[in-house]
N, C-alpha and C. Protein backbone atom coordinates (compact mmCIF):
# COMPACT_ATOMS: atom_id res chain seq x y z
N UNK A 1 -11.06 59.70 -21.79
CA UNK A 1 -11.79 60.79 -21.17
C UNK A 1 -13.10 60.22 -20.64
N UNK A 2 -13.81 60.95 -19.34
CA UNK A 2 -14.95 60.23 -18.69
C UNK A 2 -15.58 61.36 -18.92
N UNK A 3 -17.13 61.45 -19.09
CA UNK A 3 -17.96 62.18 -18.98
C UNK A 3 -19.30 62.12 -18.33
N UNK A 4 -19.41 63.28 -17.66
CA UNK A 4 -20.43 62.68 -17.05
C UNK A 4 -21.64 63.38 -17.38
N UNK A 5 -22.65 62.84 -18.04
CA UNK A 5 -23.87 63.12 -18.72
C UNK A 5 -24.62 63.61 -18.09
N UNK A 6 -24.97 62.97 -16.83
CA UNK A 6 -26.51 62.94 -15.99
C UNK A 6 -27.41 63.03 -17.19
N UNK A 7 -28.08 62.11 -17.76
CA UNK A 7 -29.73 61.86 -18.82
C UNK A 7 -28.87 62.62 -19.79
N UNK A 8 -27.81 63.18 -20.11
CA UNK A 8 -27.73 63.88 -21.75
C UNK A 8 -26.70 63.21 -22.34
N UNK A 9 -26.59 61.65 -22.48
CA UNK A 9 -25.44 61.64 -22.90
C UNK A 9 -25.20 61.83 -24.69
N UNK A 10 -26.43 62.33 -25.16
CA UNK A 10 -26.49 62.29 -26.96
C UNK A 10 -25.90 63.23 -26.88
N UNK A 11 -26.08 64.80 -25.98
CA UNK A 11 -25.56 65.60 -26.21
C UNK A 11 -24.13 65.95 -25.71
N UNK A 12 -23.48 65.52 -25.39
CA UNK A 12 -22.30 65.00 -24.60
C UNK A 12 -21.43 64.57 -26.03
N UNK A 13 -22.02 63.78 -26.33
CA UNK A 13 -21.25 62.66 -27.69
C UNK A 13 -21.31 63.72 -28.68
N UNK A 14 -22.27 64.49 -28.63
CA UNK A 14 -22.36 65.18 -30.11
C UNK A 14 -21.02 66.50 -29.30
N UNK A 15 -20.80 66.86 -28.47
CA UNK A 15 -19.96 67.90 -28.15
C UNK A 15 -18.56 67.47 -28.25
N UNK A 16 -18.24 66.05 -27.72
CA UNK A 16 -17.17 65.15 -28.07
C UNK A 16 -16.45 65.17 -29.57
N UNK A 17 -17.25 65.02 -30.16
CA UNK A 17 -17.12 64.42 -31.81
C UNK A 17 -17.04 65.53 -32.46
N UNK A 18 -17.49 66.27 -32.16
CA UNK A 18 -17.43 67.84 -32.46
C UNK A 18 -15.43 67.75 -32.79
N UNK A 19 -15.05 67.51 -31.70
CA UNK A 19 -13.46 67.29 -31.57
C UNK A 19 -12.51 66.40 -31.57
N UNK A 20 -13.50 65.60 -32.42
CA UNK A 20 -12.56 64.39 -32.84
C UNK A 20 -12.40 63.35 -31.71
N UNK A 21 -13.11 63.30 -30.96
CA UNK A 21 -13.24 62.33 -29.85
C UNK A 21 -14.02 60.73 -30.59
N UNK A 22 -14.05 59.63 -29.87
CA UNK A 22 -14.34 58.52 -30.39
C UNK A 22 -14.07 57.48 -29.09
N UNK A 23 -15.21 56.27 -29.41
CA UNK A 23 -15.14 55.47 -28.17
C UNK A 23 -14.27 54.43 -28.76
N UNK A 24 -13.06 54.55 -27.75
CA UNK A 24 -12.21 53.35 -28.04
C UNK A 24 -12.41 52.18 -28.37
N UNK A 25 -13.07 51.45 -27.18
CA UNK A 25 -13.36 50.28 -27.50
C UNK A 25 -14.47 49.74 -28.53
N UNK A 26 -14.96 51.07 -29.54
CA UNK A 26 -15.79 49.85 -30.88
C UNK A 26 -15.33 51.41 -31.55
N UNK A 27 -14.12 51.95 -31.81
CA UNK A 27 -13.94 53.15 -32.62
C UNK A 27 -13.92 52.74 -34.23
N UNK A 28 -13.80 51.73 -34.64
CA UNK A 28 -14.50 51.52 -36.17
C UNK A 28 -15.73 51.98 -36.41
N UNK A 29 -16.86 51.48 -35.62
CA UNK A 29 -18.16 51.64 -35.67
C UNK A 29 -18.61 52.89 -35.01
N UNK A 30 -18.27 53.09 -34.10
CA UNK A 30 -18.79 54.41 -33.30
C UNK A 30 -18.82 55.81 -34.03
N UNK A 31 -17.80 55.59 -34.55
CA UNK A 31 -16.98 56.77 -35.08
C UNK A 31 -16.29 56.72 -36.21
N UNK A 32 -16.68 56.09 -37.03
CA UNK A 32 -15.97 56.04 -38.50
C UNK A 32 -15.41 57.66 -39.15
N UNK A 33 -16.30 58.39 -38.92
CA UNK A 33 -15.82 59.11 -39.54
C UNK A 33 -14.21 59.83 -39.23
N UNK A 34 -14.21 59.84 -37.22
CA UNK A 34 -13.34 60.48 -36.93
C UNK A 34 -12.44 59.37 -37.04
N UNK A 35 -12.38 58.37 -37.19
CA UNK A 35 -10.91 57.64 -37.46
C UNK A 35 -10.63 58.17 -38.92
N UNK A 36 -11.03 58.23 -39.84
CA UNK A 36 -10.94 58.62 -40.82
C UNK A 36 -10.26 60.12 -41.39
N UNK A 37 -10.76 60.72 -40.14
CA UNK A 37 -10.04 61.77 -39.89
C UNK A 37 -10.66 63.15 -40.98
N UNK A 38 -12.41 63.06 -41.22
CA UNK A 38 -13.04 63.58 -41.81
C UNK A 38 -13.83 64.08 -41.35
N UNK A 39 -14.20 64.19 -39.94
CA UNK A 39 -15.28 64.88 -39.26
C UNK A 39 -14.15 66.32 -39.36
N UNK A 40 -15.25 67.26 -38.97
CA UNK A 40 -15.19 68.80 -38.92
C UNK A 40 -15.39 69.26 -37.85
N UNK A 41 -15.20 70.24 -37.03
CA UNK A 41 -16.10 70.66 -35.90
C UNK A 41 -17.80 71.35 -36.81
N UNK A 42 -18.54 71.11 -35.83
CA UNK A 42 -19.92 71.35 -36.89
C UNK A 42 -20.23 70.65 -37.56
N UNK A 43 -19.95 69.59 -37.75
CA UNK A 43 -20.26 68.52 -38.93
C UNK A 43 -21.63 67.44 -38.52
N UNK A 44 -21.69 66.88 -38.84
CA UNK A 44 -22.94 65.96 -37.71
C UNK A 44 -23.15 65.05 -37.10
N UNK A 45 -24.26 64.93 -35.84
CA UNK A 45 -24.09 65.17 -34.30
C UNK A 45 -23.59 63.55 -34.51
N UNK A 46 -22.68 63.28 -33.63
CA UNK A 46 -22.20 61.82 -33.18
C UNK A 46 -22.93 61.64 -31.59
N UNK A 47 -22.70 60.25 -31.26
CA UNK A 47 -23.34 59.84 -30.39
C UNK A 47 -22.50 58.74 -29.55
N UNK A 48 -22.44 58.75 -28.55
CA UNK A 48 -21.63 58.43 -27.20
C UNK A 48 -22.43 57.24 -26.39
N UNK A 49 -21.96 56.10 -26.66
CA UNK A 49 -22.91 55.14 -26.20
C UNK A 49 -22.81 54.92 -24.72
N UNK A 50 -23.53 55.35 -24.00
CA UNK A 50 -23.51 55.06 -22.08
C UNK A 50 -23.72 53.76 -21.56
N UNK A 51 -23.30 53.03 -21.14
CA UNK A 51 -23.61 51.46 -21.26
C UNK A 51 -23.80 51.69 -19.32
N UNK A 52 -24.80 50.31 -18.75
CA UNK A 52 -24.72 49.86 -17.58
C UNK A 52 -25.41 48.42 -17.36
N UNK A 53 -25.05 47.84 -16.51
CA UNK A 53 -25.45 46.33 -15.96
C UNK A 53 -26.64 46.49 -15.81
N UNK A 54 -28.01 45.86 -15.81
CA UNK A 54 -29.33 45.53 -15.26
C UNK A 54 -29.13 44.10 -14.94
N UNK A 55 -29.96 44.18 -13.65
CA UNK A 55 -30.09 42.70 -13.40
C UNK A 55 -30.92 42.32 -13.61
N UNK A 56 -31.45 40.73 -14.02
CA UNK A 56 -32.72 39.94 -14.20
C UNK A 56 -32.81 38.50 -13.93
N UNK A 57 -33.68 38.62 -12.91
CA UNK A 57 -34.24 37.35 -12.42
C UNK A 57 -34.70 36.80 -13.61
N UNK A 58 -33.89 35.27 -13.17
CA UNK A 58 -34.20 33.91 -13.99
C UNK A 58 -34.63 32.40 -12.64
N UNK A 59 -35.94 32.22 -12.93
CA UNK A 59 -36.46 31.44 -12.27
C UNK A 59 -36.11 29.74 -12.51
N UNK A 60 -36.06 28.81 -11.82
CA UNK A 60 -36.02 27.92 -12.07
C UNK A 60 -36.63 27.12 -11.02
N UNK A 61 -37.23 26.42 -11.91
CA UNK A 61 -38.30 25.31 -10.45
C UNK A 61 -37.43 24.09 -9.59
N UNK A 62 -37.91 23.67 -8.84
CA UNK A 62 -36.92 23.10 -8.08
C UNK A 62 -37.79 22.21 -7.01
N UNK A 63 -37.71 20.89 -7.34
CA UNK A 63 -37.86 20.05 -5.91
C UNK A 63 -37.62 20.33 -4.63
N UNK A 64 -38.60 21.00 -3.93
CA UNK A 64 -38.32 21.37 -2.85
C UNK A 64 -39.15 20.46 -1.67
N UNK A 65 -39.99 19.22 -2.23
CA UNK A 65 -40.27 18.53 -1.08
C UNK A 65 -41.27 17.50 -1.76
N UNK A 66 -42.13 17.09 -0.35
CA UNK A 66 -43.43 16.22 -1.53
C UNK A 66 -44.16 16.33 -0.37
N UNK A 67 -45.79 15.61 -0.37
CA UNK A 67 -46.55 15.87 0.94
C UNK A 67 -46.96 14.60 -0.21
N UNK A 68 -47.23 13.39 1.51
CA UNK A 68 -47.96 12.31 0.97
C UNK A 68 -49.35 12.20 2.05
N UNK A 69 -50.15 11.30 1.32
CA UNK A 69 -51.24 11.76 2.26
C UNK A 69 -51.38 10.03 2.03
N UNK A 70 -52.26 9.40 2.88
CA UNK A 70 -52.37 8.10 3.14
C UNK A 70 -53.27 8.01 3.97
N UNK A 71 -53.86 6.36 3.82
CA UNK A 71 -54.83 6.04 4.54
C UNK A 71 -54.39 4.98 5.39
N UNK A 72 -54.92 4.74 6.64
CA UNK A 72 -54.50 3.99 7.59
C UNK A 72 -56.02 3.13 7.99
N UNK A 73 -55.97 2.00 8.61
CA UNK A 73 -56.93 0.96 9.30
C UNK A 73 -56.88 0.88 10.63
N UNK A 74 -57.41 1.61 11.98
CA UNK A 74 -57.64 1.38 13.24
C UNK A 74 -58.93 0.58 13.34
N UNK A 75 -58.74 0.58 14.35
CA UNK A 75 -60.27 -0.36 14.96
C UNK A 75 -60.60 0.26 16.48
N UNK A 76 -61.96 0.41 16.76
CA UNK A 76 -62.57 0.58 18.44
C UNK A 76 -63.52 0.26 18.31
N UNK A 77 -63.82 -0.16 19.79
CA UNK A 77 -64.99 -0.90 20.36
C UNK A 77 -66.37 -0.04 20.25
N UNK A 78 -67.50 -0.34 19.79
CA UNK A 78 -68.24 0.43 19.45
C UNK A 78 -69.60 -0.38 20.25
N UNK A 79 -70.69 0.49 20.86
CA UNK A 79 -71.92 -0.10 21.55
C UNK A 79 -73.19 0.09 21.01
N UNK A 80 -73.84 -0.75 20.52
CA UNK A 80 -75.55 0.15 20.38
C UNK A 80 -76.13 -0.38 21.47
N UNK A 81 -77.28 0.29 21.89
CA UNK A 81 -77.87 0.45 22.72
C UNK A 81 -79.37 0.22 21.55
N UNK A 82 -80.07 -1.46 21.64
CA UNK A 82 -80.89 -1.78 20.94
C UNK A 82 -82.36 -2.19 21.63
N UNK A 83 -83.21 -1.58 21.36
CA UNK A 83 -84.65 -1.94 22.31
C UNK A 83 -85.01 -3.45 21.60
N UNK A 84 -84.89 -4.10 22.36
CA UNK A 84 -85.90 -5.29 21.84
C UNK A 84 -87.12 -5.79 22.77
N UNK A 85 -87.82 -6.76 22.92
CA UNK A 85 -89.11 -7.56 23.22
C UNK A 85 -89.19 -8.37 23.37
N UNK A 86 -89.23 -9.00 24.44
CA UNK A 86 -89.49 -10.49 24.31
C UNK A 86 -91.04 -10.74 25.34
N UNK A 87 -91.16 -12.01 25.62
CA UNK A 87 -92.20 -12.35 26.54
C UNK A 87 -91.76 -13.14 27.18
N UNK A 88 -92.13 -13.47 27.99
CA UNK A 88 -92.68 -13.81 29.39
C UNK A 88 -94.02 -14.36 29.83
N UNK A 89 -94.00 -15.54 30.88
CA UNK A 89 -95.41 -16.30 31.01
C UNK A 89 -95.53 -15.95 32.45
N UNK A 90 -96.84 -15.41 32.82
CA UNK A 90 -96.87 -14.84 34.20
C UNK A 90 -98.25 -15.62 34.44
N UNK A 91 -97.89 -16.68 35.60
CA UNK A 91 -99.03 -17.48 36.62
C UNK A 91 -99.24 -16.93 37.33
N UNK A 92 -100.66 -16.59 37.55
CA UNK A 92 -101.69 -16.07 38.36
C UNK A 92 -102.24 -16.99 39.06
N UNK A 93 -102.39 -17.43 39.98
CA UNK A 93 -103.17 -18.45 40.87
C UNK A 93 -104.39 -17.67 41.82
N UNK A 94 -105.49 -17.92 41.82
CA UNK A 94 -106.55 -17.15 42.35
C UNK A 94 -107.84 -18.53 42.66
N UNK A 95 -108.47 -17.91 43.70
CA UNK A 95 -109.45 -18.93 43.94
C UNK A 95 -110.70 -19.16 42.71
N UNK A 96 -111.23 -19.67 42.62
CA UNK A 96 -112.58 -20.49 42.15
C UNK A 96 -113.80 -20.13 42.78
N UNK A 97 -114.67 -20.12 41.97
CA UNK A 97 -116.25 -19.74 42.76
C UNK A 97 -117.07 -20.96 41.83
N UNK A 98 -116.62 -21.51 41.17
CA UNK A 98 -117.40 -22.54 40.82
C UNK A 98 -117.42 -24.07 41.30
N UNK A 99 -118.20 -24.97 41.26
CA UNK A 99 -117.96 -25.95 41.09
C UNK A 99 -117.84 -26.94 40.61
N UNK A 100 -116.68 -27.88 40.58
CA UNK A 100 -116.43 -28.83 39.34
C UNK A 100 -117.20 -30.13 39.19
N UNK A 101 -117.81 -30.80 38.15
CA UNK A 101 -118.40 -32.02 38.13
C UNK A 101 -117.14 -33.56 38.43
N UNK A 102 -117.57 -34.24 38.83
CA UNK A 102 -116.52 -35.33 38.88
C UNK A 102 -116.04 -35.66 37.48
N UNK A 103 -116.82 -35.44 36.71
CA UNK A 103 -116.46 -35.60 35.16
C UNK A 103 -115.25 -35.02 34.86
N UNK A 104 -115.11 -33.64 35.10
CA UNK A 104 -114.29 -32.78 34.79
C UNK A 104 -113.03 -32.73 35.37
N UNK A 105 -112.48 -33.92 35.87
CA UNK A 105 -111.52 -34.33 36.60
C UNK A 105 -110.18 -34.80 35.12
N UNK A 106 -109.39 -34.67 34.78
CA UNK A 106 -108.47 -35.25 34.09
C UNK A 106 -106.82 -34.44 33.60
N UNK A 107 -106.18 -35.31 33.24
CA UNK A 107 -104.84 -34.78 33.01
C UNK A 107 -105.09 -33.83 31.64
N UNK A 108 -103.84 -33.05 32.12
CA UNK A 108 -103.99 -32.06 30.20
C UNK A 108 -102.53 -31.04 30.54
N UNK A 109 -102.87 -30.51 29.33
CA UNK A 109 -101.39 -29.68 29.50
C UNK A 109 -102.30 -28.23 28.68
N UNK A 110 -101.42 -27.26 29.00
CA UNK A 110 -101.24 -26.38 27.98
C UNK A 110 -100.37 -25.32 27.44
N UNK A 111 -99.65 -25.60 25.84
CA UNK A 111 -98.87 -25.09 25.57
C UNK A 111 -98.72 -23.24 25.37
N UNK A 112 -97.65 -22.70 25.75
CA UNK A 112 -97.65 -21.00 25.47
C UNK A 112 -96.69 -21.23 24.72
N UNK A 113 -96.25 -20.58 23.16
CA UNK A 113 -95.02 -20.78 22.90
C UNK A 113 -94.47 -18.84 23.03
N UNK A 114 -93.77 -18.57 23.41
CA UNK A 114 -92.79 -17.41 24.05
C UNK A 114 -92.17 -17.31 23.24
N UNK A 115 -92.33 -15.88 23.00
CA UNK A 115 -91.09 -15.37 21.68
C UNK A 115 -90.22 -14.19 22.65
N UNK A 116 -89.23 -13.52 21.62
CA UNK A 116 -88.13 -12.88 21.97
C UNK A 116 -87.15 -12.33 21.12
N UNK A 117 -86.96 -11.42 20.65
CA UNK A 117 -85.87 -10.76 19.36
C UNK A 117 -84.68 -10.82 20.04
N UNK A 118 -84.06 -11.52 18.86
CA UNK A 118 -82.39 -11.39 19.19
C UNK A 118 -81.45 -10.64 17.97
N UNK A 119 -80.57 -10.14 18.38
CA UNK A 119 -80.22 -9.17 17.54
C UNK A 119 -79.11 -9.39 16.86
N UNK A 120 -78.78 -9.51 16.05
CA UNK A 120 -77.33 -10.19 15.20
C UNK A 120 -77.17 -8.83 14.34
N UNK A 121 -75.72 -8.69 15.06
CA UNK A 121 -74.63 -7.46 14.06
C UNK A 121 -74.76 -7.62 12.70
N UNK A 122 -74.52 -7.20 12.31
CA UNK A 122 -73.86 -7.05 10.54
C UNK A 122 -73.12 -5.52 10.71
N UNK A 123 -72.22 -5.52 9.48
CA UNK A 123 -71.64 -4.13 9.13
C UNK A 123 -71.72 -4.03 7.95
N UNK A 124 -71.75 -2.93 7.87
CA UNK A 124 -71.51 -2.42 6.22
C UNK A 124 -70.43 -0.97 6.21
N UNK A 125 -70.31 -0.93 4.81
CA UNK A 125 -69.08 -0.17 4.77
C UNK A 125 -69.67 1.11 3.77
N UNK A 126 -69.64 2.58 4.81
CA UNK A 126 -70.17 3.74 4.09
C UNK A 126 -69.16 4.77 3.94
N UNK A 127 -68.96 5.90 2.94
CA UNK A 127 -68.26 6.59 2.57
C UNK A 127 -68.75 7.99 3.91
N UNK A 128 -67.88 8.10 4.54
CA UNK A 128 -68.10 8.95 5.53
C UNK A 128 -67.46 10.88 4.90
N UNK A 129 -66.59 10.51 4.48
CA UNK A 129 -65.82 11.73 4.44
C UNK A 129 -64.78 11.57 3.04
N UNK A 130 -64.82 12.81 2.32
CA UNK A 130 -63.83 12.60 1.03
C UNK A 130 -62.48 13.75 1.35
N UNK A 131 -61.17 13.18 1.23
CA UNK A 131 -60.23 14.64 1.32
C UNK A 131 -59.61 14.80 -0.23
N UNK A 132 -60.15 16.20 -0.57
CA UNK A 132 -59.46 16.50 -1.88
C UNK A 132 -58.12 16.72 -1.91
N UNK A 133 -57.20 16.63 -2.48
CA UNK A 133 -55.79 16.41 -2.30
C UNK A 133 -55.00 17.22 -3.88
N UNK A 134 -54.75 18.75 -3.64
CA UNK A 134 -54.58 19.41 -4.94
C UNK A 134 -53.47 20.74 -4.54
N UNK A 135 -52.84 21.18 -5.72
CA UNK A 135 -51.82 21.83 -5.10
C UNK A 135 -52.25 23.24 -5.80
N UNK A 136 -51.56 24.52 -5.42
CA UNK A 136 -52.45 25.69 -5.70
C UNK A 136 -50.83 26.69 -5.57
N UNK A 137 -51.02 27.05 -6.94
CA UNK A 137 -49.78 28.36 -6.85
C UNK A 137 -49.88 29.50 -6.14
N UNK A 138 -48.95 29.90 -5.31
CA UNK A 138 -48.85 31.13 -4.67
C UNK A 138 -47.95 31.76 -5.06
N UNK A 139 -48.60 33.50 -5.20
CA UNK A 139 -47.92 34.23 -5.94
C UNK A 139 -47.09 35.22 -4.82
N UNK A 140 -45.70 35.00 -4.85
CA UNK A 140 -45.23 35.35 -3.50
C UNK A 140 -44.01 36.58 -4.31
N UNK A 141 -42.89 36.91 -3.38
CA UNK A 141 -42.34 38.37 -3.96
C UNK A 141 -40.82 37.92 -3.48
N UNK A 142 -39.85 37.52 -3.72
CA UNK A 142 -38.30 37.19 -3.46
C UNK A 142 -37.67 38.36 -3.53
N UNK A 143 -36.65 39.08 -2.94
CA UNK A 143 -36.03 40.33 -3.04
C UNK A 143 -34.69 39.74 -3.28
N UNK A 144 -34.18 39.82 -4.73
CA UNK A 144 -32.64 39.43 -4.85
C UNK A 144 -31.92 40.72 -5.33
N UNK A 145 -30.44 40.58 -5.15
CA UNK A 145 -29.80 41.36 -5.36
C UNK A 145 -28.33 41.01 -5.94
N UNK A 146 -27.72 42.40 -6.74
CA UNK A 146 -26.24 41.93 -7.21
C UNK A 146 -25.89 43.22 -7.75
N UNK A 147 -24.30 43.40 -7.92
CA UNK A 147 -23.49 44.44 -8.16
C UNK A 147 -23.82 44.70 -9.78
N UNK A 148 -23.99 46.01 -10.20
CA UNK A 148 -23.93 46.05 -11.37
C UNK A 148 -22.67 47.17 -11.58
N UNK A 149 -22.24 47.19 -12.56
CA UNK A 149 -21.56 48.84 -13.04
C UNK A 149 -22.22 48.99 -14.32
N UNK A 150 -21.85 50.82 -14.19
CA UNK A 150 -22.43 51.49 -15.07
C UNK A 150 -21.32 52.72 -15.44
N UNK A 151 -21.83 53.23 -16.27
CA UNK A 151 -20.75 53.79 -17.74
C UNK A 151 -21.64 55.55 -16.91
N UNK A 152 -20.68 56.12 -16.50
CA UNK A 152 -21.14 57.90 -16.47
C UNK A 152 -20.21 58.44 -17.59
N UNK A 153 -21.16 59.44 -17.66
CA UNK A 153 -20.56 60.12 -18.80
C UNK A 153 -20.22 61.65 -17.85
N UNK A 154 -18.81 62.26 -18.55
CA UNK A 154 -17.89 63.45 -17.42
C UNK A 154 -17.53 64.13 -18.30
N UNK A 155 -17.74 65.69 -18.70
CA UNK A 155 -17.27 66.21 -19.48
C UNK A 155 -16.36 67.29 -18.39
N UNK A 156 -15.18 67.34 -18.90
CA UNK A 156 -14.15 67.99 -18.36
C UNK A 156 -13.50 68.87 -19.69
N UNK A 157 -12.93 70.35 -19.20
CA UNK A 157 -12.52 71.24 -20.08
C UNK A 157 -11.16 71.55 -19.61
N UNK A 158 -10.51 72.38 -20.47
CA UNK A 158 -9.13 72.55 -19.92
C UNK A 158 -8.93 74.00 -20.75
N UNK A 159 -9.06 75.21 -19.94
CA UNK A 159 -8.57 76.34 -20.15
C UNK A 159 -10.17 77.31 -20.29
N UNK A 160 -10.35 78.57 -20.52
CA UNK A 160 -11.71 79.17 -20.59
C UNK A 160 -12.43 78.82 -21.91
N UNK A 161 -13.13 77.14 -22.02
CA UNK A 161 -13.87 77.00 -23.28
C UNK A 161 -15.21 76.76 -22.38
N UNK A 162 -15.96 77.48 -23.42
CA UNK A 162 -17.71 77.59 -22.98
C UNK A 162 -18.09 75.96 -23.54
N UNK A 163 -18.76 75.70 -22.50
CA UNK A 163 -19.33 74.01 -22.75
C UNK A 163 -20.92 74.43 -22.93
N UNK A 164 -21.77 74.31 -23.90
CA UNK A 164 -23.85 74.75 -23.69
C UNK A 164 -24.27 73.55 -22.90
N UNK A 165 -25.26 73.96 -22.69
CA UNK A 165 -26.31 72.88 -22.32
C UNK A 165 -26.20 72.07 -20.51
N UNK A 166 -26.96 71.65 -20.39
CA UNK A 166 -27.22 71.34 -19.02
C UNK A 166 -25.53 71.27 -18.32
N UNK A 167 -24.74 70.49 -18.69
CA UNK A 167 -23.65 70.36 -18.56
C UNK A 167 -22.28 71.60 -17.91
N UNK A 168 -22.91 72.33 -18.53
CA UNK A 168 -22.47 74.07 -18.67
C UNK A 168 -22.21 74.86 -17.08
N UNK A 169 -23.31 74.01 -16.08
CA UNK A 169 -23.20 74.93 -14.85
C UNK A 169 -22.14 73.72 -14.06
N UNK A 170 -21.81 72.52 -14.61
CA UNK A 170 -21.34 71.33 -13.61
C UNK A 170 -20.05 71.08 -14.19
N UNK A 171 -19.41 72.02 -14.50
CA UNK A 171 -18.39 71.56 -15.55
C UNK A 171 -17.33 71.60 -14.39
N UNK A 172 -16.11 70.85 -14.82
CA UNK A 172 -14.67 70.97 -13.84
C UNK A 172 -13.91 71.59 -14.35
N UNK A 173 -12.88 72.33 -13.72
CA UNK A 173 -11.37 73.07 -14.82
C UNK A 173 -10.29 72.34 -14.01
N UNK A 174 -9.52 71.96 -14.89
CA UNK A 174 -8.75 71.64 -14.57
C UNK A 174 -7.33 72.27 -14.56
């Protein structure tokens, strides 16, 4: 027999058992008494177990890739643009307003020594930029799905018997 409860199935079981009804498949346990063949009508309330499938997600982690990050060595041509200084000897030739003694006649020299900055590279090696490299859980939402069945409970009568309770206005005759 099927019954169909909608939310009452205690009271369903207790209307069952009332008449010696019992769930087959665990009728030792369910129903001891009525195998026994000692329940009464009126006797007390039995209970009708409604069973159905739930589903539940089971997660499992899973290699799904890798991200490598790496450093590489290019090279380009690079310019400074460096002020430097140097000198230079600039002859002026201009007339005389004096006059020289014969004495003052003789060979000679005279030295300028000329300077000039020259600029010699060097490099050095500075930390320009750091990349942090870290991974961060996201809490995201998967929609799965699957067939379940489920146990209705159907109370059906056969001839003019009054059934109470919610059940009472949904009943079938058969």
């Amino acid at each position: 027999m099927t019954v169909k409860a909608n939310g009452r199935s205690t009271e369903a079981w207790s209307i069952l058992s009332r008449f010696g009804a019992y769930n087959a498949s665990n009728k030792e346990t369910a129903c001891a008494p009525c195998a026994e063949g000692s329940l009464q009508a009126g006797e007390g309330d039995q209970t009708v177990q409604v069973r159905e499938e739930e589903l539940h997600a089971r997660k499992t982690p899973v290699k799904k890739g890798e991200v490598r990050v790496r450093k590489e060595v290019v090279t380009e041509q690079q310019t400074l643009h460096v002020p430097v200084t140097r000198e230079e000897v600039v002859i002026e030739r201009r007339p005389a307003s004096r006059r020289a003694s014969a004495s003052d006649i003789k060979e000679g020299e005279v030295r300028i020594p000329i300077r000039e900055e020259q600029v010699r590279v060097e490099k050095d090696t500075v930390v320009k930029e750091e990349v942090g490299v870290r991974k961060r859980k996201i809490q995201d939402t998967k929609a799965v799905s699957g067939t379940v069945r489920k146990e209705r409970v159907k109370v059906e009568q056969d001839g003019d018997v009054n059934v109470g309770g919610n059940e009472a206005g949904r009943r079938s005759r058969t």
